[in-house]
C-alpha atoms as a PDB file:
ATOM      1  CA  UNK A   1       5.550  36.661   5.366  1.00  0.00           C
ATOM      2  CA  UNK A   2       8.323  39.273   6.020  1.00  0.00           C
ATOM      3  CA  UNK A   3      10.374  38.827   3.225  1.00  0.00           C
ATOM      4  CA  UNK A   4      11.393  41.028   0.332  1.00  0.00           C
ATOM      5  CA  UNK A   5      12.013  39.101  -2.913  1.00  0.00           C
ATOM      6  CA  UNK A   6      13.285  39.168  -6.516  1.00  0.00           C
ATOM      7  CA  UNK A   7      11.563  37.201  -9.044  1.00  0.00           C
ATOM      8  CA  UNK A   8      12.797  35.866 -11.827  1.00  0.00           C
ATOM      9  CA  UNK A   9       9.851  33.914 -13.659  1.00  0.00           C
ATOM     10  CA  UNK A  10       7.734  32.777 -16.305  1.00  0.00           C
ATOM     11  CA  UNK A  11       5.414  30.417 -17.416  1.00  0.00           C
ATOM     12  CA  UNK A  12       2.437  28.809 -15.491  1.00  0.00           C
ATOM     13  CA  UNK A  13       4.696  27.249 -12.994  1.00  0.00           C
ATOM     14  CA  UNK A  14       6.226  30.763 -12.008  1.00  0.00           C
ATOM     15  CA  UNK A  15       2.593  31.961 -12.121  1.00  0.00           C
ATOM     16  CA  UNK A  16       1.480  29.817  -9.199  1.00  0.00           C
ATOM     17  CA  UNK A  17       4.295  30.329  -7.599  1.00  0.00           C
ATOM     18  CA  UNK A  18       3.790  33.822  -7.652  1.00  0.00           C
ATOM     19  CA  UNK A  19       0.996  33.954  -7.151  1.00  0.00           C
ATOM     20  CA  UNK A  20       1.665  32.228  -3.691  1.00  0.00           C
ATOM     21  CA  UNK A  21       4.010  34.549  -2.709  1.00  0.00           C
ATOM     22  CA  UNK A  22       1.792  37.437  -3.316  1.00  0.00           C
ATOM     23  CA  UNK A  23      -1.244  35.473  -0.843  1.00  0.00           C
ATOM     24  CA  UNK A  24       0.722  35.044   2.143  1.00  0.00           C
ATOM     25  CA  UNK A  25       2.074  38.380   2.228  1.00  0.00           C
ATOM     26  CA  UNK A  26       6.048  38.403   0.578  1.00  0.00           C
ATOM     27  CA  UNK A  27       6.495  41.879  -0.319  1.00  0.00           C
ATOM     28  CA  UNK A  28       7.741  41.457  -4.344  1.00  0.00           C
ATOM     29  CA  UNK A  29      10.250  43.820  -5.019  1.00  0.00           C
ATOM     30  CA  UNK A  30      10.199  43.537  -8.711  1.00  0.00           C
ATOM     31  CA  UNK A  31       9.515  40.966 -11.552  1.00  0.00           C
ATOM     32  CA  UNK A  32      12.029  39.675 -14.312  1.00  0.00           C
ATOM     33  CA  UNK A  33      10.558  37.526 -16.740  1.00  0.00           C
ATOM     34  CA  UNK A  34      11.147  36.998 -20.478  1.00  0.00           C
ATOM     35  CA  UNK A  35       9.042  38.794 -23.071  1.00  0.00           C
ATOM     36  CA  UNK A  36       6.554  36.525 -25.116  1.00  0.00           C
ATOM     37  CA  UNK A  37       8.044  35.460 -27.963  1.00  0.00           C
ATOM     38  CA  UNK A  38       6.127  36.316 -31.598  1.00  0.00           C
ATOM     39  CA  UNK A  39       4.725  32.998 -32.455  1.00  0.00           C
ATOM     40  CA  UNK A  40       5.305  30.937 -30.038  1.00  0.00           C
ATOM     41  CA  UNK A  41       2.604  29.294 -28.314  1.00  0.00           C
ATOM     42  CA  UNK A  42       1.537  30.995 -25.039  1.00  0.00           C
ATOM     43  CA  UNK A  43      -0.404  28.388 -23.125  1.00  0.00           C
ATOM     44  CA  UNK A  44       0.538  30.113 -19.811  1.00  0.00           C
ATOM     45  CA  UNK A  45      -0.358  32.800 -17.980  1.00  0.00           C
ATOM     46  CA  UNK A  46       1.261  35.979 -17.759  1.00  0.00           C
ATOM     47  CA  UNK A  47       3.786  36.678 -15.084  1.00  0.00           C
ATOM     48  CA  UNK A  48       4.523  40.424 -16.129  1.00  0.00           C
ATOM     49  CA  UNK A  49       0.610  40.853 -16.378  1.00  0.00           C
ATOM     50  CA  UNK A  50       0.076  39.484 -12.901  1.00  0.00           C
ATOM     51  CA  UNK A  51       3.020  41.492 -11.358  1.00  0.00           C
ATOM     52  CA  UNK A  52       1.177  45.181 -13.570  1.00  0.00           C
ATOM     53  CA  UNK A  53      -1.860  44.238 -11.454  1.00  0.00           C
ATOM     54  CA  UNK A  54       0.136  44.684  -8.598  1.00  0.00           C
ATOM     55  CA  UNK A  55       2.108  47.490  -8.916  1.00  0.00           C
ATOM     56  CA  UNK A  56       5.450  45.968  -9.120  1.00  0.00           C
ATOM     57  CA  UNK A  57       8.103  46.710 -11.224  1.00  0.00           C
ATOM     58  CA  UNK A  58       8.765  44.333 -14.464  1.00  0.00           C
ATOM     59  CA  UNK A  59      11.961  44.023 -16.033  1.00  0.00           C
ATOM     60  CA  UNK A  60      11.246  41.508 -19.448  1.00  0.00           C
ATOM     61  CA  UNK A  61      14.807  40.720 -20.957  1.00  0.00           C
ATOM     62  CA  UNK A  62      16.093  37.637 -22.787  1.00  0.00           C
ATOM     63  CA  UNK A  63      20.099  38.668 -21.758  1.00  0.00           C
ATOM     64  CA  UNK A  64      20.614  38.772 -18.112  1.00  0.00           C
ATOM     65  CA  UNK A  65      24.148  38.638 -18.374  1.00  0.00           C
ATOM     66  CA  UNK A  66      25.043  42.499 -18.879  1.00  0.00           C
ATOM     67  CA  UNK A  67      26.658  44.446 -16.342  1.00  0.00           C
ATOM     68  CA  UNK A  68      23.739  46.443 -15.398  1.00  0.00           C
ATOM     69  CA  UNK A  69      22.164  43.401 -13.993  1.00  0.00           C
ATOM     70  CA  UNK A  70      24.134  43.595 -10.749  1.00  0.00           C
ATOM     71  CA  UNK A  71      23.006  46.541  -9.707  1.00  0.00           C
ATOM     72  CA  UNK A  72      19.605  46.663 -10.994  1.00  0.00           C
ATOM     73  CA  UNK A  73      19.362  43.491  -8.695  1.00  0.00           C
ATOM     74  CA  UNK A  74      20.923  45.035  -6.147  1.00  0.00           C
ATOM     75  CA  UNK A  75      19.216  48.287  -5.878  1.00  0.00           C
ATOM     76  CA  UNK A  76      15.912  46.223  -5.171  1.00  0.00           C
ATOM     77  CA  UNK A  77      17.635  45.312  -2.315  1.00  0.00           C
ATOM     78  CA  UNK A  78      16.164  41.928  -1.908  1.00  0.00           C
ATOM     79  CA  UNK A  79      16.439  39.574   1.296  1.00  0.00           C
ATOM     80  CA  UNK A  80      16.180  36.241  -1.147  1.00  0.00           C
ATOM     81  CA  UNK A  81      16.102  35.826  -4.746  1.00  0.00           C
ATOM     82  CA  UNK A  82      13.822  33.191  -6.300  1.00  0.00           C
ATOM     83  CA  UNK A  83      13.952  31.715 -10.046  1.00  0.00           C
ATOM     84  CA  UNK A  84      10.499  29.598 -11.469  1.00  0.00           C
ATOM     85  CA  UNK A  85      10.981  28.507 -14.706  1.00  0.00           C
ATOM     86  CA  UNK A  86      13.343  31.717 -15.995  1.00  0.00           C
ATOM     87  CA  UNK A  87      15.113  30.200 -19.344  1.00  0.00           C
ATOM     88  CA  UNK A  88      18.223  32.174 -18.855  1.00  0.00           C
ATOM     89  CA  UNK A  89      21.080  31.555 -16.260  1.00  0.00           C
ATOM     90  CA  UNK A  90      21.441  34.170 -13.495  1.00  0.00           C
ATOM     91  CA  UNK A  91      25.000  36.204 -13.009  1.00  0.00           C
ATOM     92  CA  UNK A  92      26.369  34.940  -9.528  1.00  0.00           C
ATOM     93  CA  UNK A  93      27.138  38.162  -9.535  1.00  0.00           C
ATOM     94  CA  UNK A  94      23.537  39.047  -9.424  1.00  0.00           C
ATOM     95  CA  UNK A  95      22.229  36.051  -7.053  1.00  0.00           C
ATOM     96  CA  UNK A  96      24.992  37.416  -4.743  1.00  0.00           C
ATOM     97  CA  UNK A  97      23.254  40.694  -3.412  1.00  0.00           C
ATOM     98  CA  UNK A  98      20.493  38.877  -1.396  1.00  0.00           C
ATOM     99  CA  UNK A  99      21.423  38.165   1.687  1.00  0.00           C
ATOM    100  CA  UNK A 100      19.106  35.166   2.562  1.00  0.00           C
ATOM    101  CA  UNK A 101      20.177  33.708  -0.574  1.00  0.00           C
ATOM    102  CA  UNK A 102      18.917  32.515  -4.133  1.00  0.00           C
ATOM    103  CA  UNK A 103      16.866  29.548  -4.952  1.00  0.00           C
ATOM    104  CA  UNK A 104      15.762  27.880  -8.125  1.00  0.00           C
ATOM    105  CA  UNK A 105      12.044  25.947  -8.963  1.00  0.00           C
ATOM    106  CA  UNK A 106      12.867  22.918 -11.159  1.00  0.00           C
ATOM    107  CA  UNK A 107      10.394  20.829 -12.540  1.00  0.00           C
ATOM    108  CA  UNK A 108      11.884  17.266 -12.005  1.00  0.00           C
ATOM    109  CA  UNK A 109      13.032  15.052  -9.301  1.00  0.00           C
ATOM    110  CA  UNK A 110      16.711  16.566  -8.876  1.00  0.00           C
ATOM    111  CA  UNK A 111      19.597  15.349  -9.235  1.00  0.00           C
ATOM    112  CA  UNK A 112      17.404  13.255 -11.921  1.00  0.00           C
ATOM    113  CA  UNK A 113      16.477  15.393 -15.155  1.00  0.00           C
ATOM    114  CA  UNK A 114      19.178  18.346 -14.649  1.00  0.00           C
ATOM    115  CA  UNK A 115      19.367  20.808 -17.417  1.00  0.00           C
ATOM    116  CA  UNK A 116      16.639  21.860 -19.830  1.00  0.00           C
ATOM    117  CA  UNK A 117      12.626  20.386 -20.984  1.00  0.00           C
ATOM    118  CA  UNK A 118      12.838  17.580 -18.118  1.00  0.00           C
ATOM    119  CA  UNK A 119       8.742  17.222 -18.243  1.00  0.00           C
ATOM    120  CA  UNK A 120       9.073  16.343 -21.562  1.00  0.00           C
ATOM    121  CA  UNK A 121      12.595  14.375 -21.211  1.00  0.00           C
ATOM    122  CA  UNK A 122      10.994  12.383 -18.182  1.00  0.00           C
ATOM    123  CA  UNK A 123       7.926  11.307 -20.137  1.00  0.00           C
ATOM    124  CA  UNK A 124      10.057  10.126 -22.733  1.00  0.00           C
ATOM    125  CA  UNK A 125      11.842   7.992 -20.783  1.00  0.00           C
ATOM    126  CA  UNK A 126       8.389   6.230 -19.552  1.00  0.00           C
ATOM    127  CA  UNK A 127       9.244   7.427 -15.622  1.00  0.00           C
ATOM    128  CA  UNK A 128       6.057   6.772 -13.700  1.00  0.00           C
ATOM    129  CA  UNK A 129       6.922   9.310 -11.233  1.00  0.00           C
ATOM    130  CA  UNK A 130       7.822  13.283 -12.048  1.00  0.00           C
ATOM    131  CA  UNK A 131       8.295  16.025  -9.360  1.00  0.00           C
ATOM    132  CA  UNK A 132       9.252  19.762  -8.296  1.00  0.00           C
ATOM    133  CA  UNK A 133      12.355  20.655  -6.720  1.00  0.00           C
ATOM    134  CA  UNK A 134      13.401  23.753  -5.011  1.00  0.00           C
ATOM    135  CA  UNK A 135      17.180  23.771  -4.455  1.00  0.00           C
ATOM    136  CA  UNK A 136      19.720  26.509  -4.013  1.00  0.00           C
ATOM    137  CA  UNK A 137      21.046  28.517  -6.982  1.00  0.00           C
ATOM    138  CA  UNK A 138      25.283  28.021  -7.317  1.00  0.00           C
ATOM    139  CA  UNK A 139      27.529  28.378 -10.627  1.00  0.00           C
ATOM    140  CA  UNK A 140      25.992  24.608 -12.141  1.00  0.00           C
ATOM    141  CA  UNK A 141      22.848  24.646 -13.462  1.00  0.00           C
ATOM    142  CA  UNK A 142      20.128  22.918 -11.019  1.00  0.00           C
ATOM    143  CA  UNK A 143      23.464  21.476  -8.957  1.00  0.00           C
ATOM    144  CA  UNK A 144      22.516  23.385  -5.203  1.00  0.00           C
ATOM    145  CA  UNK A 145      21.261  21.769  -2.540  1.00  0.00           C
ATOM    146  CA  UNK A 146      17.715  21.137  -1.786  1.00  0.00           C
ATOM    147  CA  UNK A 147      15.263  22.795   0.082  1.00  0.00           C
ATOM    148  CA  UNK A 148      12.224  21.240  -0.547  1.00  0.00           C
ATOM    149  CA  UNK A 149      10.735  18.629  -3.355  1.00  0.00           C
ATOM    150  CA  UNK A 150       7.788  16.287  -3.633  1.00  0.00           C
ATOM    151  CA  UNK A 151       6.335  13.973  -6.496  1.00  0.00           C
ATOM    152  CA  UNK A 152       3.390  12.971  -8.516  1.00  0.00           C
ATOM    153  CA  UNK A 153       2.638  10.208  -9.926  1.00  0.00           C
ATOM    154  CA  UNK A 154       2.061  10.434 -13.886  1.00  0.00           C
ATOM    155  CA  UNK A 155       0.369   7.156 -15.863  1.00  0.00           C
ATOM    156  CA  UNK A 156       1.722   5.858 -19.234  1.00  0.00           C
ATOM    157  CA  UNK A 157      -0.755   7.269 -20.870  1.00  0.00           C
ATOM    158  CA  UNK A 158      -0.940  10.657 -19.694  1.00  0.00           C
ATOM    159  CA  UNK A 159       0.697  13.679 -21.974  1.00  0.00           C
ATOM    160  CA  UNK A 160       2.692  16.441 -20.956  1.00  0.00           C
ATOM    161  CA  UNK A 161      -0.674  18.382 -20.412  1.00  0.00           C
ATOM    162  CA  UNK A 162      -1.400  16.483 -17.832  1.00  0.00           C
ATOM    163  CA  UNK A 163       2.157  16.596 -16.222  1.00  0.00           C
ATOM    164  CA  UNK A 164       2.143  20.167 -16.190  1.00  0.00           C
ATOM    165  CA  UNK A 165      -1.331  20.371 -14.569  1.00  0.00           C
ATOM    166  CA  UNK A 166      -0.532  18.046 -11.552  1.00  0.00           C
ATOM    167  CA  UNK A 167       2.564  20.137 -10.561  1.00  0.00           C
ATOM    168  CA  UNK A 168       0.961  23.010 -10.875  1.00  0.00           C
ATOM    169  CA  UNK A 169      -1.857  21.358  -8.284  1.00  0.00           C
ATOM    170  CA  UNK A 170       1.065  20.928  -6.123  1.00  0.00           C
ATOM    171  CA  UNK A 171       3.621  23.575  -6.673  1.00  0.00           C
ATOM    172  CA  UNK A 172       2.575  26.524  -5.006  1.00  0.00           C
ATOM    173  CA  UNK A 173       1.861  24.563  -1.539  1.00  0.00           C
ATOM    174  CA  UNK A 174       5.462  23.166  -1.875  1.00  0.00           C
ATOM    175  CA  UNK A 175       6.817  26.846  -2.448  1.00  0.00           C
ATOM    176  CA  UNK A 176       4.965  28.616   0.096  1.00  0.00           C
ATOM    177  CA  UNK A 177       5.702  26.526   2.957  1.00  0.00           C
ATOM    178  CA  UNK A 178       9.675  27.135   1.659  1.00  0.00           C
ATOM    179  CA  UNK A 179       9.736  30.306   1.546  1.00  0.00           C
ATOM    180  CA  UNK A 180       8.271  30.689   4.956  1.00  0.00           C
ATOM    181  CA  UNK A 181      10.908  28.945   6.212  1.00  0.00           C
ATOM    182  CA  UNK A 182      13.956  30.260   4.762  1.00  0.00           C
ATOM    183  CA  UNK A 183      12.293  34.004   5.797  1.00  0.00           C
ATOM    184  CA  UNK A 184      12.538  32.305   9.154  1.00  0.00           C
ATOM    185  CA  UNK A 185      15.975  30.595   9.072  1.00  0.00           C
ATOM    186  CA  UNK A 186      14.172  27.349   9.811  1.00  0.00           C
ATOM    187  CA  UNK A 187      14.644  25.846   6.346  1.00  0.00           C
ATOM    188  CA  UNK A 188      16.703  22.543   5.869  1.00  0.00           C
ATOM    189  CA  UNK A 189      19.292  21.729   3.261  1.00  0.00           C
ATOM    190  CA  UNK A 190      19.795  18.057   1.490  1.00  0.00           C
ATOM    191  CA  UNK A 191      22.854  18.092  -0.432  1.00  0.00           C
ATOM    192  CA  UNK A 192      22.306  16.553  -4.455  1.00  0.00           C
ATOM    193  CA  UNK A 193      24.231  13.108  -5.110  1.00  0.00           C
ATOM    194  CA  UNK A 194      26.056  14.291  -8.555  1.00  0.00           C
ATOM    195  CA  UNK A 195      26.784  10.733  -9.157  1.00  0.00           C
ATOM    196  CA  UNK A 196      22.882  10.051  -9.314  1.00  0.00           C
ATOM    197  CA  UNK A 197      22.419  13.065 -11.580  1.00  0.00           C
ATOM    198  CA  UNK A 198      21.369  12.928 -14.979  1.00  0.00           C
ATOM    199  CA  UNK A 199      21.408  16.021 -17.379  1.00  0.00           C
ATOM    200  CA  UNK A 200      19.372  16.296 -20.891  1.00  0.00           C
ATOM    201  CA  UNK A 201      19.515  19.153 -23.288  1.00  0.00           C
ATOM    202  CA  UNK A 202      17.088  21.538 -25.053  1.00  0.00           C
ATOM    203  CA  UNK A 203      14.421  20.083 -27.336  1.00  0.00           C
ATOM    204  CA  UNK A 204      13.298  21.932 -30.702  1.00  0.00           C
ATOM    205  CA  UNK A 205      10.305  20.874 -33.169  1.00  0.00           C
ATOM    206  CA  UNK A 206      12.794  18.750 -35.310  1.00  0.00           C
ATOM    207  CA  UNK A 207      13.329  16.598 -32.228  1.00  0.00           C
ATOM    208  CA  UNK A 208       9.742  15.359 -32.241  1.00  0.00           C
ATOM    209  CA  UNK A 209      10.725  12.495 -35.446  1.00  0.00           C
ATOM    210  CA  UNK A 210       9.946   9.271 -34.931  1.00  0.00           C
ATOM    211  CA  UNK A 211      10.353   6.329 -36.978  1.00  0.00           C
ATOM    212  CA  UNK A 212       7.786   3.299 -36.922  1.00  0.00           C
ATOM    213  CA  UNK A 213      11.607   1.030 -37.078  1.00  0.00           C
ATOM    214  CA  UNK A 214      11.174   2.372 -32.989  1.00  0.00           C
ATOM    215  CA  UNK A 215       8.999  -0.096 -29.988  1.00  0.00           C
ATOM    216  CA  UNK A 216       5.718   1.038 -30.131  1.00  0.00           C
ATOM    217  CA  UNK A 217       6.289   2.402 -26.326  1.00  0.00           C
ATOM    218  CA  UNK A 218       9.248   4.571 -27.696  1.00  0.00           C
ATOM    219  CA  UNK A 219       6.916   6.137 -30.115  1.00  0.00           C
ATOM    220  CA  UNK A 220       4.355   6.216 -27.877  1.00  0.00           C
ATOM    221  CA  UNK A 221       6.211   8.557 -25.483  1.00  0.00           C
ATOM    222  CA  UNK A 222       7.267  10.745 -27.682  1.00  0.00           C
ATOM    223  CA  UNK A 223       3.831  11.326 -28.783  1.00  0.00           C
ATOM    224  CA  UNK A 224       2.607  12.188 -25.162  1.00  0.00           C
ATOM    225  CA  UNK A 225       5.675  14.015 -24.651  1.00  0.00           C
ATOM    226  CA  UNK A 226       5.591  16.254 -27.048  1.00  0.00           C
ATOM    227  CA  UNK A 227       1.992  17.290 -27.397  1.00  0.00           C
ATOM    228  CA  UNK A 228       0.163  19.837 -27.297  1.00  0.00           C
ATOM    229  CA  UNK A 229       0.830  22.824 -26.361  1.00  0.00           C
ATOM    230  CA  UNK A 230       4.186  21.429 -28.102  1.00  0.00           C
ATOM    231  CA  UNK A 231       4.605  20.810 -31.132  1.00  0.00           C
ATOM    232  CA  UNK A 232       3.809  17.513 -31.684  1.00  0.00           C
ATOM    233  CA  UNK A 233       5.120  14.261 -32.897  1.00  0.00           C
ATOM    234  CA  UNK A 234       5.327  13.112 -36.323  1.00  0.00           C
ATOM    235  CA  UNK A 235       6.820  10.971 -39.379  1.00  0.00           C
ATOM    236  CA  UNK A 236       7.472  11.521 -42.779  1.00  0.00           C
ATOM    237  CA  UNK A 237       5.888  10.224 -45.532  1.00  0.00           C
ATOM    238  CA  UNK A 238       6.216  11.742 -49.498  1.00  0.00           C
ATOM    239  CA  UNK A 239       8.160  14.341 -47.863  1.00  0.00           C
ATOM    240  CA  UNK A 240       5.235  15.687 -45.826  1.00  0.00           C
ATOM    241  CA  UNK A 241       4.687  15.813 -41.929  1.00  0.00           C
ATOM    242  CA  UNK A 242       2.570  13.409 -40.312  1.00  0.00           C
ATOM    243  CA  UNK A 243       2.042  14.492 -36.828  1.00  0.00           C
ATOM    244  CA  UNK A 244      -0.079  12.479 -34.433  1.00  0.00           C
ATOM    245  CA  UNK A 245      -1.138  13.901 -31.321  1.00  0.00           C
ATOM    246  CA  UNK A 246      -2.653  10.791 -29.351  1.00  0.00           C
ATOM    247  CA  UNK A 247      -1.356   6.969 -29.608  1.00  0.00           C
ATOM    248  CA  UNK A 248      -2.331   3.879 -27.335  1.00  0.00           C
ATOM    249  CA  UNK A 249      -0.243   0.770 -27.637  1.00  0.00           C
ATOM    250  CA  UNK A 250      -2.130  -2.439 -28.251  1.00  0.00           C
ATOM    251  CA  UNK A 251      -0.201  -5.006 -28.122  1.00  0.00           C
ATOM    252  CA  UNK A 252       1.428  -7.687 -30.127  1.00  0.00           C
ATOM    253  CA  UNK A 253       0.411  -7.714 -33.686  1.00  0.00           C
ATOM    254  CA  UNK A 254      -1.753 -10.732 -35.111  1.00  0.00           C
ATOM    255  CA  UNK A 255       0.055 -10.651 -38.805  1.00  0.00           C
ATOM    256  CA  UNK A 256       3.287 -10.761 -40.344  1.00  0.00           C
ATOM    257  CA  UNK A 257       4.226  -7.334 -41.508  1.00  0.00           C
ATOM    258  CA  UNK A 258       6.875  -5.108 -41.437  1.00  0.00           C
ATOM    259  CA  UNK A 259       6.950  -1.817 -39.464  1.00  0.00           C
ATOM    260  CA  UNK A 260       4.877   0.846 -40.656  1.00  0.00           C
ATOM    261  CA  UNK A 261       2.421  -1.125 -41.751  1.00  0.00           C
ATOM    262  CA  UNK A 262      -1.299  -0.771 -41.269  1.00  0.00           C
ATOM    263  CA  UNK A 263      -2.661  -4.053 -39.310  1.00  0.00           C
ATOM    264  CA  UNK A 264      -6.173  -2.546 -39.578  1.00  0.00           C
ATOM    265  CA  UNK A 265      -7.639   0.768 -40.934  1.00  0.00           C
ATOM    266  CA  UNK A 266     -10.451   1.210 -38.378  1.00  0.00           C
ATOM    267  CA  UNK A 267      -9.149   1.304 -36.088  1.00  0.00           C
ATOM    268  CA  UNK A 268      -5.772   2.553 -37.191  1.00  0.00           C
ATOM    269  CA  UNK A 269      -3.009   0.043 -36.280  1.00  0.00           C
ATOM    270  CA  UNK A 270       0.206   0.492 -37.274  1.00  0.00           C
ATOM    271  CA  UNK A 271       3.024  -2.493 -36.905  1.00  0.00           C
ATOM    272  CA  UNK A 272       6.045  -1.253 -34.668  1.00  0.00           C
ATOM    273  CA  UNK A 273       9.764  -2.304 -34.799  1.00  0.00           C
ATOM    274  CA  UNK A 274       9.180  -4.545 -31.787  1.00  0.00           C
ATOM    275  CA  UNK A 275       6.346  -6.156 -33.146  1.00  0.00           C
ATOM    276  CA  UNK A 276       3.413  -3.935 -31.027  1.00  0.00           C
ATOM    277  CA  UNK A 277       0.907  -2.269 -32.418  1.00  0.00           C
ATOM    278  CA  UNK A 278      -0.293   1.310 -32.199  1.00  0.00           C
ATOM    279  CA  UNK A 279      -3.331   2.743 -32.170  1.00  0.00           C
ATOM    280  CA  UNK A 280      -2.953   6.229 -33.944  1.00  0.00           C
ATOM    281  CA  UNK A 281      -6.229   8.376 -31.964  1.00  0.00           C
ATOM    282  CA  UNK A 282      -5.489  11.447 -33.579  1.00  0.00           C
ATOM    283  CA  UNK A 283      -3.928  12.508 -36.488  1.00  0.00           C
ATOM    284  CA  UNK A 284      -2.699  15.795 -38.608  1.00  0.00           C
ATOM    285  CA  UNK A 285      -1.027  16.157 -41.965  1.00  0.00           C
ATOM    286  CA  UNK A 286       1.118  18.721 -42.422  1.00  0.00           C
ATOM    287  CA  UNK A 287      -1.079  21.915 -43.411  1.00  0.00           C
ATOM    288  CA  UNK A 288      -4.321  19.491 -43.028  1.00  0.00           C
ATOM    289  CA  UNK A 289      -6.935  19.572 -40.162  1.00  0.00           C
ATOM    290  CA  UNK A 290      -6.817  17.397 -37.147  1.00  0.00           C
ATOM    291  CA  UNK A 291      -8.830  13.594 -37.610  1.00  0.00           C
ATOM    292  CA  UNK A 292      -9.668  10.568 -35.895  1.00  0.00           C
ATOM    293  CA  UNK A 293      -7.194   8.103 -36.714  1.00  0.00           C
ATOM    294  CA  UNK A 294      -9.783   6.284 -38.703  1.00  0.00           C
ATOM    295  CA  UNK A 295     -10.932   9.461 -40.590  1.00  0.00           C
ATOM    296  CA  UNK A 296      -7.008   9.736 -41.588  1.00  0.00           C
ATOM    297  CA  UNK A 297      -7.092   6.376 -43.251  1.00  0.00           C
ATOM    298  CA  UNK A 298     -10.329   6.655 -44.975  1.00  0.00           C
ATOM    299  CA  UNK A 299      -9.025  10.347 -46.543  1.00  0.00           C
ATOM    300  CA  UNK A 300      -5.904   8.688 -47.001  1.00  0.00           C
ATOM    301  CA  UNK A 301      -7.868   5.753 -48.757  1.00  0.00           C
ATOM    302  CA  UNK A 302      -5.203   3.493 -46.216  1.00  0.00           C
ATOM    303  CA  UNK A 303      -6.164  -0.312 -46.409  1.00  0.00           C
ATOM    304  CA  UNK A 304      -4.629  -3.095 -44.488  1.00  0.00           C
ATOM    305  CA  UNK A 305      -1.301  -3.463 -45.290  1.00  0.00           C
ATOM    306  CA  UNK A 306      -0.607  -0.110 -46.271  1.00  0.00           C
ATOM    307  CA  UNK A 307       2.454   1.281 -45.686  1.00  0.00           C
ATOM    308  CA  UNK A 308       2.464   4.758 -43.771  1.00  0.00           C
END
């Protein structure tokens, strides 16, 4: 591929992606990526270590936005700049100095899920289809037109694990083939619908609550939204954490009770708002060690018609 490009990339999704570039021949000028942050969970490989094994140049910044960016971009002198999963937004100023332009990976099915965590925000929602997007890079975030995008299908059971692993699967085919053709001039352009977009915000560990007065579904995809390698979904009982890291919903409940209540302690049922009932799989107190949801009760010395 004759094509010189700027990266600008992290996580296992830029990895790929890289990683693409790198087997069908783009010649990678340099690498900016974010340094790993102490204690955060690194699940991912390393985009600065696979960029070191090549030889090429790695910037790792969490402020893009000084002036030296410009022409540290610039003197790199890239035909195209690409963006995979890079947390920060890019300078126009900076996107500016390649002349075949600048293009962004998103992990959703734009103009749905603009904005930040949309794997996570998307299996919230219950959306039985997620997807990658590769769209042009202007002044709104994930707002350019598209070059290329495809879906996967994702089951109401399966976590955010899972999402992550089937774009990955498809990722790097759907960003090679792109790239090829914008080196060649050949790519297309669909211009995004704003009035079908829908933009979500960033998510922190407070943000996985949930309260049993929620459908069991709600709570449910929360659970598979946020596990691991996030971190996790959980209530509050006695002022301690409760997270629980797998959940099936079973349906309707056979007794009066109100919600939070324990329908059966082997297997762990717990009464919902709407009047479903969820299996807790796997559960963790605060400071305590992963159990069966069963295990949890019988530590917990939980009974029918216990109150969690």
């Amino acid at each position: 591929m004759k094509l010189r490009a700027l990266l600008f990339a992290y996580q296992e999704l830029g990895y790929v992606c890289f990683q693409e570039l790198l087997a069908r021949g783009a010649d990678v000028a340099a690498l900016i990526t974010h340094p790993d942050a102490e204690g955060e969970n690194i699940w991912f490989r390393s985009c600065a270590k696979l960029a070191r094994e090549n030889g090429i140049p790695v910037h790792e910044t969490e402020e893009v936005l000084s002036e030296k960016w410009p022409a540290l971009a610039s003197s790199y002198k890239p035909d195209i700049i690409f963006s995979m999963m890079f947390r920060k937004m890019i300078p126009m100023e900076v996107l500016a100095c390649a002349p075949k332009g600048a293009y962004n990976l998103h992990p959703s099915l734009l103009p749905k899920y603009r904005g930040r965590c949309p794997v996570n925000w998307a299996l919230i929602n219950g959306e039985p289809r997620i997807g990658i997007t590769l769209h042009e890079m202007v002044k709104r975030a994930d707002a350019g037109a598209i070059v290329a995008q495809t879906a996967v299908n994702i089951g109401p059971d399966e976590d955010v694990s899972d999402a992550y692993a089937k774009l990955a699967a498809v990722a790097p085919r759907l960003f090679g083939d792109a790239a090829e053709r914008l080196a060649l001039g050949t790519a297309g352009r669909a211009v995004q619908d704003d009035a079908l977009a829908t933009k979500f915000g960033g998510r922190g560990p407070k943000d996985g609550e949930f309260s049993w007065d929620w459908p069991a579904r709600r709570i449910h995809n929360l659970v598979r939204a946020v596990a691991r390698p996030y971190p996790g979904a959980f209530w509050t009982a006695g002022g301690k954490k409760i997270f629980v890291w797998k959940t099936a919903v079973r349906g309707a409940a056979q007794k009066a009770a109100a919600a939070g209540e324990a329908e059966s302690a082997s297997p762990l049922l717990v009464r919902c708002g709407d009047g479903q009932l969820l299996e807790l799989l796997r559960v963790q107190p605060e400071n305590g060690a992963e159990t069966a949801g069963a295990e949890f009760a019988i530590a917990g010395k939980l009974r029918e018609g216990a109150a969690l």
